[in-house]
PDB file of N, CA and C in Angstrom:
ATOM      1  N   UNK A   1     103.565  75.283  90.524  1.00  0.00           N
ATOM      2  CA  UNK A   1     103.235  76.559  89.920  1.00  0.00           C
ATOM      3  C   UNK A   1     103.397  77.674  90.950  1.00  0.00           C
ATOM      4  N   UNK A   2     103.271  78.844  90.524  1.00  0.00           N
ATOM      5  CA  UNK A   2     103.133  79.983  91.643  1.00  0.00           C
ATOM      6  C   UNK A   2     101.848  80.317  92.277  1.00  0.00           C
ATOM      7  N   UNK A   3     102.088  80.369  93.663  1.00  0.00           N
ATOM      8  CA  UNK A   3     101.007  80.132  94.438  1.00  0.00           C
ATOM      9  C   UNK A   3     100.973  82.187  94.286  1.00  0.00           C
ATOM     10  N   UNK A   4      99.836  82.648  94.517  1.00  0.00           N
ATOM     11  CA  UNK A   4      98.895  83.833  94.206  1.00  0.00           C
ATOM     12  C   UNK A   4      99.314  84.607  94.829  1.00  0.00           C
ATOM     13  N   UNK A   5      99.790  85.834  94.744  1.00  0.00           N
ATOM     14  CA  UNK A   5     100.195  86.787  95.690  1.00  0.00           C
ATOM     15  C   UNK A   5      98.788  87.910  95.756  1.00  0.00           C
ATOM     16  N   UNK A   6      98.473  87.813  97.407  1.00  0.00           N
ATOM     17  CA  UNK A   6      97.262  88.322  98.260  1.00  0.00           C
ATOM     18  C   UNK A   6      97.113  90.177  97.496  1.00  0.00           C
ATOM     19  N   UNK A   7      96.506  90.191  96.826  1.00  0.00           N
ATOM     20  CA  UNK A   7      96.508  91.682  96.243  1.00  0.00           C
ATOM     21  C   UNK A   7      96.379  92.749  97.313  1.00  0.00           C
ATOM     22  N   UNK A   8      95.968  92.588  98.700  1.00  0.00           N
ATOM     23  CA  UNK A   8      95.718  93.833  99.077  1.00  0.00           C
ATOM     24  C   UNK A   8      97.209  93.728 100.106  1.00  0.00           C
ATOM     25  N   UNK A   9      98.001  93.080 100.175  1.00  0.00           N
ATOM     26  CA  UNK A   9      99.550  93.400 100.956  1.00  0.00           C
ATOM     27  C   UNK A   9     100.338  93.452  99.426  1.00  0.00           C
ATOM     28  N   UNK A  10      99.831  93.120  98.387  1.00  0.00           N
ATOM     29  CA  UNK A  10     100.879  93.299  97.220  1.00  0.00           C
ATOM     30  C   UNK A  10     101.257  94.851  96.981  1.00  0.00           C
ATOM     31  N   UNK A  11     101.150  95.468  97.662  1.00  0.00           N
ATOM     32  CA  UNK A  11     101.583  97.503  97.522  1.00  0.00           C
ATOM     33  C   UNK A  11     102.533  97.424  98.446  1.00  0.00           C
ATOM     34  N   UNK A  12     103.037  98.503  97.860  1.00  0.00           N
ATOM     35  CA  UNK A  12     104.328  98.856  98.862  1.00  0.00           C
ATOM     36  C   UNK A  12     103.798  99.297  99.710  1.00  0.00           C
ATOM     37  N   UNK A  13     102.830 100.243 100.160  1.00  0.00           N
ATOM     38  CA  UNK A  13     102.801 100.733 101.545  1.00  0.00           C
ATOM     39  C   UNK A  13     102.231  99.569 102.232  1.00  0.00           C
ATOM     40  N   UNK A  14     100.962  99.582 101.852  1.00  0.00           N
ATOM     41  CA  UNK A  14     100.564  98.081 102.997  1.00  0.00           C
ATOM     42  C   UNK A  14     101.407  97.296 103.573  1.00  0.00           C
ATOM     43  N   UNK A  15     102.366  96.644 102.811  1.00  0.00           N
ATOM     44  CA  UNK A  15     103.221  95.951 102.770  1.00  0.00           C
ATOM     45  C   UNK A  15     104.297  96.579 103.941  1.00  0.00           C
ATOM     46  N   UNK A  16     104.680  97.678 103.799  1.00  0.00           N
ATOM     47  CA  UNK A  16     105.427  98.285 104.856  1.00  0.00           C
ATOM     48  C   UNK A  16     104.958  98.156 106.325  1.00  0.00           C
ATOM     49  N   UNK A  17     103.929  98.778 105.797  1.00  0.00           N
ATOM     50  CA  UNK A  17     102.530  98.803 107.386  1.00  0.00           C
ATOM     51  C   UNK A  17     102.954  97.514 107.985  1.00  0.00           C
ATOM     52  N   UNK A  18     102.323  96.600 107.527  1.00  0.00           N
ATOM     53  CA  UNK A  18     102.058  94.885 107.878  1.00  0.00           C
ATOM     54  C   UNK A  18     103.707  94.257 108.675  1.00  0.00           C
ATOM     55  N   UNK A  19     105.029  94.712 107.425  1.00  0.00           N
ATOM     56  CA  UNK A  19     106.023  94.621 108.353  1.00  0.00           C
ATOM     57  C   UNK A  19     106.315  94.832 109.334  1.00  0.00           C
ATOM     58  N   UNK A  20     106.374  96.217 109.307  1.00  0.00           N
ATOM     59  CA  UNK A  20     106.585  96.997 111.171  1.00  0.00           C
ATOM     60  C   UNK A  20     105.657  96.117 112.386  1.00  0.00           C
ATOM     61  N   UNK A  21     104.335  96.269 111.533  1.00  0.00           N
ATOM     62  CA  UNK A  21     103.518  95.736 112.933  1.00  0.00           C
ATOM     63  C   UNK A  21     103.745  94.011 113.181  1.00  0.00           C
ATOM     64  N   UNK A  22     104.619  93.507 112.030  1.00  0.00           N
ATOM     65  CA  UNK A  22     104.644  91.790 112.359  1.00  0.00           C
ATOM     66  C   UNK A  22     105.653  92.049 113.548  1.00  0.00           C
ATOM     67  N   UNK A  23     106.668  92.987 113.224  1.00  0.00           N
ATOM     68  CA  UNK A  23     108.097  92.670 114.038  1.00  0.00           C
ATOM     69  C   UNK A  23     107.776  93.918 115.593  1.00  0.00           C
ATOM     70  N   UNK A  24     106.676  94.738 115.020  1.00  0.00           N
ATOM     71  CA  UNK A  24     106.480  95.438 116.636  1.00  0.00           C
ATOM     72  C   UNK A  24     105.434  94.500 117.287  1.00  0.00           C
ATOM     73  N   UNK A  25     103.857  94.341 116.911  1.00  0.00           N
ATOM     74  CA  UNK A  25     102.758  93.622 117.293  1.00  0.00           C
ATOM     75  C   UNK A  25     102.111  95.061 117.253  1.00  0.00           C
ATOM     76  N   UNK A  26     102.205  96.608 117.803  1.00  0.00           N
ATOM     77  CA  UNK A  26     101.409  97.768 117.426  1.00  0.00           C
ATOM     78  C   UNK A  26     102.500  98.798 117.269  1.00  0.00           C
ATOM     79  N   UNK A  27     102.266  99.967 116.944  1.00  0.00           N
ATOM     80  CA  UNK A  27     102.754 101.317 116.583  1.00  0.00           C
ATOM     81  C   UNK A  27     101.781 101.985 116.327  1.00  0.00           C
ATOM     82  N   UNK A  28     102.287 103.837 116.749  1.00  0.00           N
ATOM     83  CA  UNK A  28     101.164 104.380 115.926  1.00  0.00           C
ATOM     84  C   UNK A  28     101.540 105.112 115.203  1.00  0.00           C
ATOM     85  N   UNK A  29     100.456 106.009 114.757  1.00  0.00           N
ATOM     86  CA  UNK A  29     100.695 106.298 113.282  1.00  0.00           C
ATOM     87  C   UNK A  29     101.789 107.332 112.895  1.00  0.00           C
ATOM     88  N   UNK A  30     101.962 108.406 114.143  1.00  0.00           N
ATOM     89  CA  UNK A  30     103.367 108.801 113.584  1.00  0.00           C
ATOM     90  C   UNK A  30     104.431 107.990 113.123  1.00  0.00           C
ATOM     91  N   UNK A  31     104.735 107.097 114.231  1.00  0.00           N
ATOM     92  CA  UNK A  31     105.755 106.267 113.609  1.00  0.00           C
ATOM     93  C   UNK A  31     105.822 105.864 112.431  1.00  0.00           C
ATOM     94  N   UNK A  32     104.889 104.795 112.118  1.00  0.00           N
ATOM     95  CA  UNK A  32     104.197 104.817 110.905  1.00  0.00           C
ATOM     96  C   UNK A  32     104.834 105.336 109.838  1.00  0.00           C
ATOM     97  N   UNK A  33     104.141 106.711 109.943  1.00  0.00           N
ATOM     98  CA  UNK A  33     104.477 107.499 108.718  1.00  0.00           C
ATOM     99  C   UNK A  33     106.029 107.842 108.851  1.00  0.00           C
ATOM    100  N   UNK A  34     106.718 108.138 109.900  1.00  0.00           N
ATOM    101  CA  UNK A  34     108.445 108.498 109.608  1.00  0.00           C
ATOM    102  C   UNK A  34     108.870 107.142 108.984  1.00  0.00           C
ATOM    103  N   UNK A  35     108.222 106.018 109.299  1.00  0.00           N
ATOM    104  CA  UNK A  35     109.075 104.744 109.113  1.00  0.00           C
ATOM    105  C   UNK A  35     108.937 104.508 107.280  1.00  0.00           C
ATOM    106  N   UNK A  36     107.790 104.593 107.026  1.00  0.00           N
ATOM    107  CA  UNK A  36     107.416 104.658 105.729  1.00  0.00           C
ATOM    108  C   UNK A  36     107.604 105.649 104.607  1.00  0.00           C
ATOM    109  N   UNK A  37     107.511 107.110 105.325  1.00  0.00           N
ATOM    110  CA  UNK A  37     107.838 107.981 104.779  1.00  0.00           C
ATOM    111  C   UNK A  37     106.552 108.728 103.925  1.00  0.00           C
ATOM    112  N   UNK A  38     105.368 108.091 104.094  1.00  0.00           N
ATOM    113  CA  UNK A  38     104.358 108.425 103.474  1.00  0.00           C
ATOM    114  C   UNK A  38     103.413 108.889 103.967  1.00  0.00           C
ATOM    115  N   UNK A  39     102.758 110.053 103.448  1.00  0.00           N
ATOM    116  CA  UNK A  39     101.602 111.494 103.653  1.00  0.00           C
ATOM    117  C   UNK A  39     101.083 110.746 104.733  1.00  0.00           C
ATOM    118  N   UNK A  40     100.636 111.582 104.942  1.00  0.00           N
ATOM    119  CA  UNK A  40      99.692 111.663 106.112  1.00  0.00           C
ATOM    120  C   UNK A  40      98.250 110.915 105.677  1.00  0.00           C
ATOM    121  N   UNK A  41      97.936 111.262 104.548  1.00  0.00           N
ATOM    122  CA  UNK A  41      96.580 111.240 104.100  1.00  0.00           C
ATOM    123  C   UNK A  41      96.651 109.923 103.419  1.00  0.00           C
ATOM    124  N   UNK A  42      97.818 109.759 102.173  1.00  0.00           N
ATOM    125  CA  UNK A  42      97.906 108.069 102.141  1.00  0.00           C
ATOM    126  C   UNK A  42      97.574 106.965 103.066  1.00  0.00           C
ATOM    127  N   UNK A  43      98.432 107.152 104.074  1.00  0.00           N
ATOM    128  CA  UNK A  43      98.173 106.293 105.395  1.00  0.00           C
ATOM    129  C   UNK A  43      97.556 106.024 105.986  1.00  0.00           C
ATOM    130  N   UNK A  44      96.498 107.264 106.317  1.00  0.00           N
ATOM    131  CA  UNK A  44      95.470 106.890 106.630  1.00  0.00           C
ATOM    132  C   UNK A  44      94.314 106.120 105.878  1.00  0.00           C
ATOM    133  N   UNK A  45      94.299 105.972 104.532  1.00  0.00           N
ATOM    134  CA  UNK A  45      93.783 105.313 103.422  1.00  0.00           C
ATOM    135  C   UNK A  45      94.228 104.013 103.661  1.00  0.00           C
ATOM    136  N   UNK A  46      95.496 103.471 103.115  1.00  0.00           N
ATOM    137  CA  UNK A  46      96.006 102.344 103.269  1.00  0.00           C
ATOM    138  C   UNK A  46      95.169 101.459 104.482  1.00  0.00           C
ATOM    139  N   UNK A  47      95.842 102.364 105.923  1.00  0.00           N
ATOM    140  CA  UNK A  47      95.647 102.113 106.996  1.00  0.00           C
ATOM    141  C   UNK A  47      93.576 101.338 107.447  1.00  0.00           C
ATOM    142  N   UNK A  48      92.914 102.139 106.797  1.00  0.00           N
ATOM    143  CA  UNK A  48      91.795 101.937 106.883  1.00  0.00           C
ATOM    144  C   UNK A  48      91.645 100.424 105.847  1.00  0.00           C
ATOM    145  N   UNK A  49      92.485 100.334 104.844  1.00  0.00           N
ATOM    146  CA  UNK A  49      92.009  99.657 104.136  1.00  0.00           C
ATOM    147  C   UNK A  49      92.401  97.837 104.972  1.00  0.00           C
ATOM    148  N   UNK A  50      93.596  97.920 105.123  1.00  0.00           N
ATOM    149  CA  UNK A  50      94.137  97.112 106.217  1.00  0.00           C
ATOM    150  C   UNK A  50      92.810  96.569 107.256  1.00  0.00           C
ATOM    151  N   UNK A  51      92.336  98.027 108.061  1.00  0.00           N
ATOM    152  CA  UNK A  51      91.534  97.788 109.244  1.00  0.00           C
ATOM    153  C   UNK A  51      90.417  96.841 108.866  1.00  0.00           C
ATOM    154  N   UNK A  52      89.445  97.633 107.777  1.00  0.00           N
ATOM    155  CA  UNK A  52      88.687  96.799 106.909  1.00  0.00           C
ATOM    156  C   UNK A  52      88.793  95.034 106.441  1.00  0.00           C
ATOM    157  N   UNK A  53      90.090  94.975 105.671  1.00  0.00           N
ATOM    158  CA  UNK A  53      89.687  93.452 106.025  1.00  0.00           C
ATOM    159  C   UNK A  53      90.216  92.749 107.035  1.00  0.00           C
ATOM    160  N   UNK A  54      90.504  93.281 108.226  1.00  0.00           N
ATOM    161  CA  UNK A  54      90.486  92.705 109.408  1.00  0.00           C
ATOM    162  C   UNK A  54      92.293  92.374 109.980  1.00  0.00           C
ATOM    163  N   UNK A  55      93.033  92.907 109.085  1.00  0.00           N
ATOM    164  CA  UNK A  55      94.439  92.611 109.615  1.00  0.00           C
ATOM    165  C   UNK A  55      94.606  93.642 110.095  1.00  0.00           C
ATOM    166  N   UNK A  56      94.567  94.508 110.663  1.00  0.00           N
ATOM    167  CA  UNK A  56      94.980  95.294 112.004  1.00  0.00           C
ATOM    168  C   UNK A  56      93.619  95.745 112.505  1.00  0.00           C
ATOM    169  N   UNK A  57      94.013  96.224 113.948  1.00  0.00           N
ATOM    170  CA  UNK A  57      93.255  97.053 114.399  1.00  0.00           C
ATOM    171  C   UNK A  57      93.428  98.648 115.031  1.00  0.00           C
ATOM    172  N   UNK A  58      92.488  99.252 115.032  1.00  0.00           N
ATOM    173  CA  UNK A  58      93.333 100.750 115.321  1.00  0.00           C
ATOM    174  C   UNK A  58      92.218 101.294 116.283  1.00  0.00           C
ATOM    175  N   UNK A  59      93.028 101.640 117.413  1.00  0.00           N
ATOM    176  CA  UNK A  59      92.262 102.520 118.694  1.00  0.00           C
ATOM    177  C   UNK A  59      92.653 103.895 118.068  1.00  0.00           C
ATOM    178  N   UNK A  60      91.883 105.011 118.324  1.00  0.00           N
ATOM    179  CA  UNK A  60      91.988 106.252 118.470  1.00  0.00           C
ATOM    180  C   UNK A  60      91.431 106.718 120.063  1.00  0.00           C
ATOM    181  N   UNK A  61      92.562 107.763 120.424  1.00  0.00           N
ATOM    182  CA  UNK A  61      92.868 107.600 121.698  1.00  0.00           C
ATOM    183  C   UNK A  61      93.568 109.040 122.044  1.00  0.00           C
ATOM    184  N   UNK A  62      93.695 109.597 123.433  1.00  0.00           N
ATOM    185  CA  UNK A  62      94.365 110.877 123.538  1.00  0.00           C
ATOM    186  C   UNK A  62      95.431 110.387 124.313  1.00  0.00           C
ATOM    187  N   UNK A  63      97.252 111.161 123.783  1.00  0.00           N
ATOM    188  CA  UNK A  63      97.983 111.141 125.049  1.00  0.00           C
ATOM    189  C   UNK A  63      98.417 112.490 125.444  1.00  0.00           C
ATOM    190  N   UNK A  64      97.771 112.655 126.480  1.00  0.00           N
ATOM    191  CA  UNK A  64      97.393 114.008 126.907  1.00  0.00           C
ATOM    192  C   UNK A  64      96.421 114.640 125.861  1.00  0.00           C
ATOM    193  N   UNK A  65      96.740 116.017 125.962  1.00  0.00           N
ATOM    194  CA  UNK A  65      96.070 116.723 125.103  1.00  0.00           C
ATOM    195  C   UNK A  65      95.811 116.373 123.450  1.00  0.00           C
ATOM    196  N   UNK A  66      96.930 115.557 122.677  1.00  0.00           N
ATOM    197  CA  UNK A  66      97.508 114.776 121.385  1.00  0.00           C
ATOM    198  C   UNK A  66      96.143 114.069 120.987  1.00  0.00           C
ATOM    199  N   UNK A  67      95.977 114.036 120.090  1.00  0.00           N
ATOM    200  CA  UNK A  67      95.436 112.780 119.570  1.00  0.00           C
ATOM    201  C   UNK A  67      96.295 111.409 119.113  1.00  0.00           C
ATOM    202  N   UNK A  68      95.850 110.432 118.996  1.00  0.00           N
ATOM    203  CA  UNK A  68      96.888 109.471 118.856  1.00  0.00           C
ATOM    204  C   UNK A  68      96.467 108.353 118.199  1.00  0.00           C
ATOM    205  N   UNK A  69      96.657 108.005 117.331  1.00  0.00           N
ATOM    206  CA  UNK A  69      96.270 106.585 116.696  1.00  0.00           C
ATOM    207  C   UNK A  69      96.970 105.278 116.652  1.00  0.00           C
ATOM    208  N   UNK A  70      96.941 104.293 116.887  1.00  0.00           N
ATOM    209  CA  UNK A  70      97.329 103.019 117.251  1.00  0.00           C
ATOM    210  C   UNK A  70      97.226 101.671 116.522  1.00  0.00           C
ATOM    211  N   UNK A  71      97.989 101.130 115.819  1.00  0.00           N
ATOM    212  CA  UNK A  71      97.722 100.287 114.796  1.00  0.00           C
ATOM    213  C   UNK A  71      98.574  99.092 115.453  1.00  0.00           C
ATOM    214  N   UNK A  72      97.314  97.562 115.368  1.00  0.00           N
ATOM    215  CA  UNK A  72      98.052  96.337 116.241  1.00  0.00           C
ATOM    216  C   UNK A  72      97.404  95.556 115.137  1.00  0.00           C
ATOM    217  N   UNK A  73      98.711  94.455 114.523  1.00  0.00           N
ATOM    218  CA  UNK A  73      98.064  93.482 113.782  1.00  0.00           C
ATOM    219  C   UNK A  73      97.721  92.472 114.816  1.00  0.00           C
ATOM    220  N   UNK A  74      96.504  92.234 113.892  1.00  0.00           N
ATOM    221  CA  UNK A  74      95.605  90.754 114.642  1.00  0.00           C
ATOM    222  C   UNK A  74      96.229  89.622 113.976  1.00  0.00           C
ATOM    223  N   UNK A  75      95.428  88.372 114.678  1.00  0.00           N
ATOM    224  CA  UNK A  75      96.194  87.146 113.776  1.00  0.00           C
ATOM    225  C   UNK A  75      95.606  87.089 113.002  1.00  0.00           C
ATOM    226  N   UNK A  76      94.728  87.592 112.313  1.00  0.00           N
ATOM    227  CA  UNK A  76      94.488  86.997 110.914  1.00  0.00           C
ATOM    228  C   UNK A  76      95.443  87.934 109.911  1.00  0.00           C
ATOM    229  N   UNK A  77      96.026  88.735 110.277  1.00  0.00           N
ATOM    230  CA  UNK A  77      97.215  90.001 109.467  1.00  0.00           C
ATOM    231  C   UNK A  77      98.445  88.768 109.876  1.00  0.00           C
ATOM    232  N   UNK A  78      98.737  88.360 110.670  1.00  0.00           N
ATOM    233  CA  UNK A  78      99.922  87.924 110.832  1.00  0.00           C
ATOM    234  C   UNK A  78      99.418  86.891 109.713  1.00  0.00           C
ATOM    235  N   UNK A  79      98.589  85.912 110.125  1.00  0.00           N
ATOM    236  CA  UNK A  79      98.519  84.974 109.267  1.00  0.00           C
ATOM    237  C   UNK A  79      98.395  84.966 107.333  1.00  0.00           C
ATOM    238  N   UNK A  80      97.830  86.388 106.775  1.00  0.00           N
ATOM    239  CA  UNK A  80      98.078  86.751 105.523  1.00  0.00           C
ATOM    240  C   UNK A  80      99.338  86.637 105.731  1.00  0.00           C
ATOM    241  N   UNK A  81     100.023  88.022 106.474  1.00  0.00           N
ATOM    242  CA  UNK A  81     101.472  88.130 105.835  1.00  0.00           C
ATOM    243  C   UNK A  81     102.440  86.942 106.053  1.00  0.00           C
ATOM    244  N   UNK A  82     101.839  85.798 106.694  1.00  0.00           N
ATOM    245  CA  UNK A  82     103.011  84.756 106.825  1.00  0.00           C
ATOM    246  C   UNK A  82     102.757  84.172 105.149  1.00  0.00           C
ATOM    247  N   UNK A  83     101.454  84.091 104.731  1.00  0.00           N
ATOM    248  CA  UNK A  83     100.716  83.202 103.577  1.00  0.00           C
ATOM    249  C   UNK A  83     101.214  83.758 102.348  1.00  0.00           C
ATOM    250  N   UNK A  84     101.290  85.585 102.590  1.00  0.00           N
ATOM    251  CA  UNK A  84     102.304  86.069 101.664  1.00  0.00           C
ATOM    252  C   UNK A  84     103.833  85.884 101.323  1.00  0.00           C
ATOM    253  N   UNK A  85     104.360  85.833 102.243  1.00  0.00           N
ATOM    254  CA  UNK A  85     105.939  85.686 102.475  1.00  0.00           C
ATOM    255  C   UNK A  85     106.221  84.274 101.781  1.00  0.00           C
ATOM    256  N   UNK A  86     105.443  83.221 102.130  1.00  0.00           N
ATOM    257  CA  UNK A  86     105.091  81.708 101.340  1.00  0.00           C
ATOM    258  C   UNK A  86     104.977  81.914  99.716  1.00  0.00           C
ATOM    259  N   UNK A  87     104.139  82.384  99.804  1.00  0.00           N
ATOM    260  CA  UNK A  87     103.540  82.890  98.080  1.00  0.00           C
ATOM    261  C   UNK A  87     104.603  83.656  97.159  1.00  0.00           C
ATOM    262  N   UNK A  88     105.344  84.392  97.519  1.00  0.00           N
ATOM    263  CA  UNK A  88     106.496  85.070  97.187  1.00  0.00           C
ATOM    264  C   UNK A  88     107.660  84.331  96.893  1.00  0.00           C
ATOM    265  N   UNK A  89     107.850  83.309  98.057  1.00  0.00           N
ATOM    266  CA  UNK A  89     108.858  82.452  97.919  1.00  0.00           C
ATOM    267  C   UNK A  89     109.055  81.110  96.721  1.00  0.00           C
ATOM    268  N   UNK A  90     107.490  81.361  96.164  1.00  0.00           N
ATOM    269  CA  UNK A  90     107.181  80.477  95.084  1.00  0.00           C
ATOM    270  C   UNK A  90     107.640  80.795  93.890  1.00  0.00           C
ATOM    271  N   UNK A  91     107.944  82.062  94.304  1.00  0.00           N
ATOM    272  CA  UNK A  91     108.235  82.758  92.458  1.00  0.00           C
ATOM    273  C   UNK A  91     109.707  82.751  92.994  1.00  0.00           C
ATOM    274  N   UNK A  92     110.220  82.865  94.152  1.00  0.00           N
ATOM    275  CA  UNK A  92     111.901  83.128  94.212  1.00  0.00           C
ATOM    276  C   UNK A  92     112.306  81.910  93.807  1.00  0.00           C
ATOM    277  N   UNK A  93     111.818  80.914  94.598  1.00  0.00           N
ATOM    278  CA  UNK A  93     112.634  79.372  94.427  1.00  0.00           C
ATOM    279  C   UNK A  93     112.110  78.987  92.757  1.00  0.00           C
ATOM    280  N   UNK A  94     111.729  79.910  91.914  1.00  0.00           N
ATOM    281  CA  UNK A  94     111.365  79.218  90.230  1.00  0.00           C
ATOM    282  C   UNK A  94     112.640  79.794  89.286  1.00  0.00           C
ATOM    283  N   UNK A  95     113.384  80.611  90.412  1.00  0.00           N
ATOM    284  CA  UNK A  95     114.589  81.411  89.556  1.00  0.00           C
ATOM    285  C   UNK A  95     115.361  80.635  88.857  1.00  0.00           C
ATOM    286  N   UNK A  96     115.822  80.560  87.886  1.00  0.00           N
ATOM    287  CA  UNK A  96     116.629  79.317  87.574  1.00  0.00           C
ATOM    288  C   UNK A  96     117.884  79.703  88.154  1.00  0.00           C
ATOM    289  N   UNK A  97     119.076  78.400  88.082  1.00  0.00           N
ATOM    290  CA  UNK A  97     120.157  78.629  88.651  1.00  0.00           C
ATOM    291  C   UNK A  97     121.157  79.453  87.620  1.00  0.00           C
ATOM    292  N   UNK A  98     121.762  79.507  88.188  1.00  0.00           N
ATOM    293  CA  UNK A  98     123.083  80.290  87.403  1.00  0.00           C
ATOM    294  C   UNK A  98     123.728  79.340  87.146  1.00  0.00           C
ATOM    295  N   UNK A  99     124.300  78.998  86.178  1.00  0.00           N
ATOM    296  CA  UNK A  99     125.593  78.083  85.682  1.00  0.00           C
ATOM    297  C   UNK A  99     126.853  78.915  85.415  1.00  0.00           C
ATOM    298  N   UNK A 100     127.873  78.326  85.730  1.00  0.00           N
ATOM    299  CA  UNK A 100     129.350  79.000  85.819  1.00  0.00           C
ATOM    300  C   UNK A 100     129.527  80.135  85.152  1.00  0.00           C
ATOM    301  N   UNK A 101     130.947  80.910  85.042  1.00  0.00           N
ATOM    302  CA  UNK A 101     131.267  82.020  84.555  1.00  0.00           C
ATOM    303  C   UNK A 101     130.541  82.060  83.067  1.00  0.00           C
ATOM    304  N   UNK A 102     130.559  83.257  82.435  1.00  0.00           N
ATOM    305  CA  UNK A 102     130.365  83.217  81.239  1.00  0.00           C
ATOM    306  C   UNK A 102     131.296  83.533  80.530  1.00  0.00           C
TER     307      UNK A 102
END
């Protein structure tokens, strides 16, 4: 059967978030947002929501004068989004095949 897809990486932004930081380990939030393309104020929503159940973590921090925010998935974020990527693959491999021309 199809194994459950994790509702809180099932959004597109989260989902974006969680990527970047599998294939960086941190970024911050400007990046973030150019990479994603999304408000300022979304992100920081998302972002909190992420922090909350424990798949990333985020320093706030100055470089120089800047403020700066910092987002690093932990392993338990890596370990959802690996559990997701699994879960997903349950519904791909149910595709049926294609049989020849029509």
């Amino acid at each position: 059967m199809f194994k459950e897809l994790n509702p809180l990486l099932h959004s597109e932004l989260r989902l974006a978030i969680m990527s970047l930081l599998v294939s960086m380990q941190e970024a911050d939030f400007v990046y973030i947002r150019k990479q994603t393309g999304a408000t300022a104020g979304n992100l920081s929503v998302q972002i909190d929501k992420l922090s909350k159940a424990g798949y990333i973590k985020v320093k706030k921090m100055f470089r120089g004068k800047m403020p700066c925010t910092l987002c690093k998935i932990t392993k338990a974020g890596i370990d959802a989004f690996e559990e997701y990527v699994e879960a997903l693959k349950s519904y791909i491999n149910k595709l049926p095949e294609k049989s020849g021309p029509e």
